[in-house]
Protein backbone atom coordinates (compact mmCIF):
# COMPACT_ATOMS: atom_id res chain seq x y z
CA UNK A 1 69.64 75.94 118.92
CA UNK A 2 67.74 79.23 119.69
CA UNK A 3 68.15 81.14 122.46
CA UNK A 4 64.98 79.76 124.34
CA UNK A 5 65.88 75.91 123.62
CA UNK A 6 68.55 75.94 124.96
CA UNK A 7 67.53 77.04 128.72
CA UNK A 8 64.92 74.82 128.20
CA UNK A 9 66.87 71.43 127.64
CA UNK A 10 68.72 72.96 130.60
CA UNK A 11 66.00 72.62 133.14
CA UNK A 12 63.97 69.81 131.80
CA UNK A 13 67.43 67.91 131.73
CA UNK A 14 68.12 69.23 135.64
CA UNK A 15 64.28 68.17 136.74
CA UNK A 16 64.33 65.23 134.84
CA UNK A 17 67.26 63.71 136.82
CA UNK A 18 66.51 64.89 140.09
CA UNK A 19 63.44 63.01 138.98
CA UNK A 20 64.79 59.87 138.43
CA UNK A 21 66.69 60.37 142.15
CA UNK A 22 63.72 60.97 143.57
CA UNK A 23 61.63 58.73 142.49
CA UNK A 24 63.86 55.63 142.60
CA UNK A 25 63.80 53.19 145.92
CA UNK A 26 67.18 53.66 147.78
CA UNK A 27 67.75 49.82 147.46
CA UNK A 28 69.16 50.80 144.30
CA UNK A 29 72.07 52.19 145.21
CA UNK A 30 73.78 51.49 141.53
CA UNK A 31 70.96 53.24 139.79
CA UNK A 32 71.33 56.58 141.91
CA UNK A 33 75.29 56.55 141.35
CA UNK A 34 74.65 56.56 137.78
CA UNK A 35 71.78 59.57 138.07
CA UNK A 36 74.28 61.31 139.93
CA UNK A 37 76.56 61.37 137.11
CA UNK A 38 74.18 62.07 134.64
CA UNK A 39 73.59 66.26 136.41
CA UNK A 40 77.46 66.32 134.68
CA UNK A 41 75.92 66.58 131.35
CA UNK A 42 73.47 70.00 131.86
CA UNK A 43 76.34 71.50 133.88
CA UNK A 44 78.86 70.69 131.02
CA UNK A 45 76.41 72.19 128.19
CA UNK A 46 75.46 75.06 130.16
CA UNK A 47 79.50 75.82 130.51
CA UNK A 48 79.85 75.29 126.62
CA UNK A 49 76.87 77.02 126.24
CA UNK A 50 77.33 79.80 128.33
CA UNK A 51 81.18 80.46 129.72
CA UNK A 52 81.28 80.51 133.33
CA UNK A 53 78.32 81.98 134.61
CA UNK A 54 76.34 79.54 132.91
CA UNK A 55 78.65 76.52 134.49
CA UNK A 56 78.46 77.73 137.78
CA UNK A 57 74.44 78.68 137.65
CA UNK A 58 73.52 75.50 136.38
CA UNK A 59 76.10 73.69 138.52
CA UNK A 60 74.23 75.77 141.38
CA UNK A 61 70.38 74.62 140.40
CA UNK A 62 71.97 71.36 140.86
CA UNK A 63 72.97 71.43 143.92
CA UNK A 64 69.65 73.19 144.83
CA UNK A 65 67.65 70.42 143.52
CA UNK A 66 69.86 67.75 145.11
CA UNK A 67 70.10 68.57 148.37
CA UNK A 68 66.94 67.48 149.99
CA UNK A 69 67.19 64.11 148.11
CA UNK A 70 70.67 63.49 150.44
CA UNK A 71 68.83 65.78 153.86
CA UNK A 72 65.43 63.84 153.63
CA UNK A 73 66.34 60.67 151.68
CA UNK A 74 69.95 59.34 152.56
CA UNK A 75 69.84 61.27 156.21
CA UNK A 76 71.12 59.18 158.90
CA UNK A 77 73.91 57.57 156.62
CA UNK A 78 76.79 60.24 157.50
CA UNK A 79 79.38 57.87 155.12
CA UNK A 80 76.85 58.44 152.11
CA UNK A 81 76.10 62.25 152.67
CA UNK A 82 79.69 63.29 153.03
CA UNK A 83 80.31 61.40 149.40
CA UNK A 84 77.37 63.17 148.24
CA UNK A 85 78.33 66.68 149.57
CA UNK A 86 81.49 66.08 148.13
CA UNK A 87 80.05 65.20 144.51
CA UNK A 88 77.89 68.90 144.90
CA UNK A 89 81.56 70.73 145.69
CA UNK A 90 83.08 68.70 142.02
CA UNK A 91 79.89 69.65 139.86
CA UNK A 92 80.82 74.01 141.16
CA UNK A 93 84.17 72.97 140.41
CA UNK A 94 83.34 71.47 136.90
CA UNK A 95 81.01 74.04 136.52
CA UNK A 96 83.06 76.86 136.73
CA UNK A 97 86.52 75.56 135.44
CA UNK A 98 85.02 74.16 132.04
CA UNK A 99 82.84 77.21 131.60
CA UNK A 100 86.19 79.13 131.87
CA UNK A 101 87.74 77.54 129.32
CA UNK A 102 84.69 77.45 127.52
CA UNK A 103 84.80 81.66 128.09
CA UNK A 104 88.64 81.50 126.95
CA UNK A 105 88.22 79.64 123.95
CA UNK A 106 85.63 82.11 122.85
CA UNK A 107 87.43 84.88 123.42
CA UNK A 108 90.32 84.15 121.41
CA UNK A 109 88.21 82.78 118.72
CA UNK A 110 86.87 86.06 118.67
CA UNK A 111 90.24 87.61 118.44
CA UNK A 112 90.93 85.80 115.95
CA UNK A 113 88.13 86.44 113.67
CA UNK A 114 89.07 90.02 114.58
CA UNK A 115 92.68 89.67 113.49
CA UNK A 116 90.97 87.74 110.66
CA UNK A 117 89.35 91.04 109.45
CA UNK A 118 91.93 93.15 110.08
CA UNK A 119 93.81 90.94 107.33
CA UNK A 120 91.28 90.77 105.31
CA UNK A 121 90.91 94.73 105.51
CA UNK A 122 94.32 95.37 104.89
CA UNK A 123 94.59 93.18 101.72
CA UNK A 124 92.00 95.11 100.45
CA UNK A 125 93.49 98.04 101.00
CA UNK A 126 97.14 97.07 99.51
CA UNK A 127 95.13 95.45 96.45
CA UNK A 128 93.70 99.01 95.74
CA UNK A 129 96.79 100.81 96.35
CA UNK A 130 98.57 98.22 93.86
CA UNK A 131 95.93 99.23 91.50
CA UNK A 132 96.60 102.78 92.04
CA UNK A 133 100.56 101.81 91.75
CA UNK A 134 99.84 99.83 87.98
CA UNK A 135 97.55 103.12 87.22
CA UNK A 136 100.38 105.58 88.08
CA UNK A 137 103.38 103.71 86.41
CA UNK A 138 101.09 103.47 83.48
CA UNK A 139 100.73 107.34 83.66
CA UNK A 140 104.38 107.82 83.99
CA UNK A 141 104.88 105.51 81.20
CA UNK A 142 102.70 107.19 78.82
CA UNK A 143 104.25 110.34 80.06
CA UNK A 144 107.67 109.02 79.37
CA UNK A 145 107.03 108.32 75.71
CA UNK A 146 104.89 111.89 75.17
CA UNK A 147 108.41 113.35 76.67
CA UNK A 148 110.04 111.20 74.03
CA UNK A 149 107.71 112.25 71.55
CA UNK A 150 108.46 115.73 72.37
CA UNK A 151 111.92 115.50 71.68
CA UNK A 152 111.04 113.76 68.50
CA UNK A 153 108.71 116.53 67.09
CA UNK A 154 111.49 119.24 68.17
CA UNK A 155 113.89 117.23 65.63
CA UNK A 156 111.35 116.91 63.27
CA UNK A 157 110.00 120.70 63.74
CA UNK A 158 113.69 121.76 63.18
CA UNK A 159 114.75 119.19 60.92
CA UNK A 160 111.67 118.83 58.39
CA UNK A 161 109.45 121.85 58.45
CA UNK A 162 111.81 124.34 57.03
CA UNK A 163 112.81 122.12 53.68
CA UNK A 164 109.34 121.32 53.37
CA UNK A 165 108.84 125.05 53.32
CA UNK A 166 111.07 125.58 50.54
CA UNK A 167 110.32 122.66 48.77
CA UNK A 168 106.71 123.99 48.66
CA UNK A 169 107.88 127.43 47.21
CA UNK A 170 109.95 126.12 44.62
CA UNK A 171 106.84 123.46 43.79
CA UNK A 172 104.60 127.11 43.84
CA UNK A 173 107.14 128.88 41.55
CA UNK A 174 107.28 125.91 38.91
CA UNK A 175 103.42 125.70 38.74
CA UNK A 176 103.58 129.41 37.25
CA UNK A 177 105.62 128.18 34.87
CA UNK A 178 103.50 124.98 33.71
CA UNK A 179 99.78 126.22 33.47
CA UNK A 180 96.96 123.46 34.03
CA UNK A 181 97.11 120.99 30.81
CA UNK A 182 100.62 120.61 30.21
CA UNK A 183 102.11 117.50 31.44
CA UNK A 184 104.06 118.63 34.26
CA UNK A 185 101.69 120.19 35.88
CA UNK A 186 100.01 117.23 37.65
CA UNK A 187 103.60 115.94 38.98
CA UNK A 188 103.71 119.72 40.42
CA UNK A 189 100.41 119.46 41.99
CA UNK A 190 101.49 116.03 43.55
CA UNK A 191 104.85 117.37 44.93
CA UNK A 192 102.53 120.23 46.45
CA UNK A 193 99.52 117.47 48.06
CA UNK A 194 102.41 115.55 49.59
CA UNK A 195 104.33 117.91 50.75
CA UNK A 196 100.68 119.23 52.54
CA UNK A 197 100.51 115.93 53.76
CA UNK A 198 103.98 115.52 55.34
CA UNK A 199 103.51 118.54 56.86
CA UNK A 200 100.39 117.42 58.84
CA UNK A 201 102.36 114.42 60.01
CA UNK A 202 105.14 116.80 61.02
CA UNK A 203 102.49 118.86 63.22
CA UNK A 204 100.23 116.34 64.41
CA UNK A 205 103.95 115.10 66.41
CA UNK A 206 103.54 119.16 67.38
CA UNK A 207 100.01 118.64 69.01
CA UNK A 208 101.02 115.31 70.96
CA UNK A 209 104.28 116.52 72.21
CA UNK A 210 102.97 120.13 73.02
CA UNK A 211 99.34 120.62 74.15
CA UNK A 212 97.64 123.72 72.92
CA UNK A 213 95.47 125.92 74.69
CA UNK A 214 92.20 125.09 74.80
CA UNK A 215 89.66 127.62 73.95
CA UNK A 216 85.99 126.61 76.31
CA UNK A 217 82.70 128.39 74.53
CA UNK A 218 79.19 127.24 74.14
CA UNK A 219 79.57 124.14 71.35
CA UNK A 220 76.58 122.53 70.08
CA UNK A 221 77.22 119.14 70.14
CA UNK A 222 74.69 117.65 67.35
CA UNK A 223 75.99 121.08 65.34
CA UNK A 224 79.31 119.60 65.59
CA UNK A 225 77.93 115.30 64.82
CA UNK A 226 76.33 116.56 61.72
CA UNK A 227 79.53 119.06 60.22
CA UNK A 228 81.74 115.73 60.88
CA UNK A 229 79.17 113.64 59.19
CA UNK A 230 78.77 115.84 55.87
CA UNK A 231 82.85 115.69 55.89
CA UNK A 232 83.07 112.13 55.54
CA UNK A 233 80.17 111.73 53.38
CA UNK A 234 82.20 111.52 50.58
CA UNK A 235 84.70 108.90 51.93
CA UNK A 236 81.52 106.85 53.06
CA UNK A 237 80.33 106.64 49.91
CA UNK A 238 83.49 105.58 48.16
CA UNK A 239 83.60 102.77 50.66
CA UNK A 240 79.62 101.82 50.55
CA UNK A 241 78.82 102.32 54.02
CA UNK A 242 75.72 104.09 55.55
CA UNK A 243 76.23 106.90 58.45
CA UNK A 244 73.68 107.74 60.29
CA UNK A 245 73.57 110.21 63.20
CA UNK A 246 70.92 109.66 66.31
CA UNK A 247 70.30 113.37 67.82
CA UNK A 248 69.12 113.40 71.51
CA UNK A 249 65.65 114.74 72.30
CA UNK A 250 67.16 117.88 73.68
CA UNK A 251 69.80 119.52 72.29
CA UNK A 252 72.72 119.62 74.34
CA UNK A 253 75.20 122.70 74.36
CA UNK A 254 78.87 122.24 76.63
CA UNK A 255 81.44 124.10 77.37
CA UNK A 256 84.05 122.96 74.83
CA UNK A 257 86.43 123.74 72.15
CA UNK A 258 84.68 122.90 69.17
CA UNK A 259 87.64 122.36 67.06
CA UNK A 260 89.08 120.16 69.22
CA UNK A 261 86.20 117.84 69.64
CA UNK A 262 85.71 117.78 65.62
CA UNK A 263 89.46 116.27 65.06
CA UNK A 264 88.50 113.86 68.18
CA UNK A 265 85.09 112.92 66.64
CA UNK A 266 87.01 112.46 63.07
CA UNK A 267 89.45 110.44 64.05
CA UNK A 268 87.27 108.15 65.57
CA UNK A 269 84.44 108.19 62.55
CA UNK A 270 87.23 107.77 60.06
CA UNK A 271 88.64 104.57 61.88
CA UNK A 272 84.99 103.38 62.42
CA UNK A 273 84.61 103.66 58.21
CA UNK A 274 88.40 101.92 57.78
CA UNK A 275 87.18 98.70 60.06
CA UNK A 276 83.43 98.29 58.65
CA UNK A 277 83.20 96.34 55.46
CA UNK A 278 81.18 97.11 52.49
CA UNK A 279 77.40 97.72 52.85
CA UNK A 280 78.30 98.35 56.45
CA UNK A 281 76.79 101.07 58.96
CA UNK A 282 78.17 103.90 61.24
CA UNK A 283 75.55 104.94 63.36
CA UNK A 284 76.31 107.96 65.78
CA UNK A 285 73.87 108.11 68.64
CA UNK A 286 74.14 111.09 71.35
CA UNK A 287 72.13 110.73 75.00
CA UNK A 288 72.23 112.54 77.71
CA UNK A 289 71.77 112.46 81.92
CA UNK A 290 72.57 115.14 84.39
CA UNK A 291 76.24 115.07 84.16
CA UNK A 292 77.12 113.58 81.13
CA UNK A 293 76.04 114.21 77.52
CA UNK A 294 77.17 110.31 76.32
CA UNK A 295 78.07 110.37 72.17
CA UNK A 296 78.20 106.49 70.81
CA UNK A 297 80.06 105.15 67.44
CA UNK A 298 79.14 102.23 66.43
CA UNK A 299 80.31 99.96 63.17
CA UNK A 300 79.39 96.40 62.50
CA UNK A 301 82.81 95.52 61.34
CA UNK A 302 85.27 92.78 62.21
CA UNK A 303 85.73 93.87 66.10
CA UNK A 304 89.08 94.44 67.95
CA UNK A 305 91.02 91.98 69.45
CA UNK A 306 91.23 92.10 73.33
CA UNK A 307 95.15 91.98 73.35
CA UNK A 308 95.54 95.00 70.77
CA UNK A 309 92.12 96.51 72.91
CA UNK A 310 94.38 97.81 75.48
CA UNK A 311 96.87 99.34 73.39
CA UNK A 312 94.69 101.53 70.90
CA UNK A 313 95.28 104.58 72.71
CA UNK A 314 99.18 104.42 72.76
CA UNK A 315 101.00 106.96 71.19
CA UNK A 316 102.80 105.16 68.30
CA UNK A 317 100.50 101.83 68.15
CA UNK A 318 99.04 100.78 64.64
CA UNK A 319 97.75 98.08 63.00
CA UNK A 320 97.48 99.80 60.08
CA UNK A 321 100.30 99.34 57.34
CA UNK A 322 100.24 102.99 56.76
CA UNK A 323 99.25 104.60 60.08
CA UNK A 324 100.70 106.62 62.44
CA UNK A 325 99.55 105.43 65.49
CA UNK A 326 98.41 109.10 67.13
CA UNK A 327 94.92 109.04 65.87
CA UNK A 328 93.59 107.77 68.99
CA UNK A 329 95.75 108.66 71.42
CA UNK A 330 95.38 112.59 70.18
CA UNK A 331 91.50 111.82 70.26
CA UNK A 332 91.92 110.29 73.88
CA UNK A 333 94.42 113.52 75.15
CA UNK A 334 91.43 115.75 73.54
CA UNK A 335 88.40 114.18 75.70
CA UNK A 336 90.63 114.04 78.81
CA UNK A 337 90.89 117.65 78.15
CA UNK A 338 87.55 118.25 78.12
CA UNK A 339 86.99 116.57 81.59
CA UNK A 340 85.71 113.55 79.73
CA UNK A 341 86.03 109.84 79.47
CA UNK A 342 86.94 107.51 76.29
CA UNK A 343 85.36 104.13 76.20
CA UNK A 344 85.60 101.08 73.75
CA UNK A 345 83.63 98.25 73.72
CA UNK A 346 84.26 95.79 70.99
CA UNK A 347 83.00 91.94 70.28
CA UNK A 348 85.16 90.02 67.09
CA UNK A 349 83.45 89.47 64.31
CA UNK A 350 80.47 91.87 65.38
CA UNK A 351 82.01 95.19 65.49
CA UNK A 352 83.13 97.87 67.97
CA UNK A 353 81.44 101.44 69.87
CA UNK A 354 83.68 103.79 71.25
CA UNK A 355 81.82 106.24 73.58
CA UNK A 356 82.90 109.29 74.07
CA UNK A 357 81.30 110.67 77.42
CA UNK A 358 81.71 114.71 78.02
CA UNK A 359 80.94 116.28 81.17
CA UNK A 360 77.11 118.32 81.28
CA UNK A 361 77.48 121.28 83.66
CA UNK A 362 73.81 122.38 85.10
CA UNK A 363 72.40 124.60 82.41
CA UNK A 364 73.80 123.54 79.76
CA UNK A 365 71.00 121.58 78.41
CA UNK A 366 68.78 123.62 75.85
């Protein structure tokens, strides 16, 4: 009820009965026993209603209202006014005692609702700081396998590099001997492409265990899109698939290491060309706000599972029969560098974006 019905039903409920005492012949004694029961019910809601002022002040307008009906109407019987005097003394006493209850029970309903809260506030705050707990021993358990992987790449520093470096002389020694034509000279060349290659494995171990000092100058971001797209042209075309690269409407220069973003924004191109199928697209798109310059790649190939989703970035993870598993997780250590972020949305069957999102500093736009 609103805050004006309820007074209302008060009063009307009050007048009506003293009403119905008034108005009724005193033969009928019955009738004005049972109208003298019936002020019980206004004094009882205004209690509930109200607490204890609201007892007592309606319990008090009834005893107003009822007192001339036992002065003027049932004067002269002393028997009959005491028992009605007595009746205005219970409805004060019902009055007030139900209306303090009634005050009580609100009270501690409100405490409770309080205490409620409180719960309710500090759940939310231990859920958060168990999120921040799962973030943290994620951290530390990424950290623990980079430390791993730092031991690793010292073995493999110590324990590869220098045989590779004299297997490479020897391979650069026989090649004098066996001029281009004769048949020993493409086994040569071989020996001296895979021992290249091994020795890129050996050092991209070097660049997760160790970070390297990061060198921030003015890089031109579309500069950069458009060097990384004319260096996989080639591979795109063995593999029939279209790359196309979106500029923004403004070019956008950051403070960055240029070199470093081009392996990130290789190793995620080449990946993009390994998981679309033939006839496929790789389409590049950069945009930009006030604070981030935002660079998209997107493939329409077969999607990434949401299970193996959340372990891309892992140091070591593959599902590749021939990979190495530090792709992605060099490319993610390279944008964290950078003060940036490394998102990947992906839907089965309908292919995958990873966004690569880089800070914009004011003035930086051109």
């Amino acid at each position: 009820m609103g805050s004006i019905l309820k007074p209302l039903l008060l009063v009307v409920s009050v007048v009506g009965i003293s009403l119905l005492h008034y108005l009724t012949p005193l033969q009928f004694p019955y009738l004005h026993d049972i109208f003298q029961r019936l002020y019980y019910l206004p004094i009882i809601l205004a209690a509930l209603w109200y607490g204890i002022r609201g007892g007592l002040l309606c319990s008090i307008l009834v005893s107003v209202v009822y007192i001339p009906h036992i002065l003027f109407q049932w004067g002269g019987h002393m028997t009959m006014e005491m028992e009605k005097y007595m009746e205005l003394l219970l409805y004060n006493a019902v009055g007030g005692l139900t209306g303090l209850l009634s005050q009580r029970e609100r009270e501690r309903a409100k405490e409770l609702q309080k205490t409620a809260d409180g719960l309710e506030d500090s759940y939310r705050k231990l859920r958060t700081q168990s999120e921040r707990i799962m973030v943290i021993e994620e951290q530390l358990r990424r950290a623990e396998k980079l430390s791993t992987l730092g031991e690793m790449a010292a073995v493999l520093a110590h324990e590869i590099r220098n045989p590779l470096g004299s297997i490479r002389g020897t391979a650069e020694i026989l090649k004098d001997d066996y001029p281009p034509g004769t048949p020993k000279h493409e086994f040569i060349e071989i020996q001296l492409k895979e021992t290249e290659r091994l020795n890129h494995v050996v050092e991209d171990f070097l660049r997760m265990a160790r970070p390297q000092p990061t060198d921030f100058g003015p890089c031109h971001v579309q500069d950069e899109l458009e060097t990384i797209a004319t260096l996989v042209a080639s591979e795109a075309a063995k593999r029939d698939i279209a790359v196309s690269v979106h500029p923004p409407p403004v070019p956008v220069v950051i403070k960055a290491d240029g070199e470093k973003l081009r392996q990130a924004f290789l190793n995620i191109i080449l990946n993009a060309l390994q998981a679309s199928p033939a006839g496929g697209t790789v389409a590049i798109t950069t945009t930009t706000d006030d604070r981030w310059c935002e660079i998209a790649f997107a493939d329409n190939g077969a999607g990434i599972d949401p299970a193996v989703r959340e372990k891309i970035f892992e140091p070591f993870f593959t599902t590749k029969p021939d990979g190495t598993g530090l792709g992605l997780a060099v490319t993610k250590r390279i944008v964290e560098g950078h003060g940036g972020q490394l998102q990947v949305e992906s839907t089965e069957g309908k292919g995958s974006t990873v966004t690569v999102r880089l800070p914009v500093q004011r003035g930086e736009m051109a």
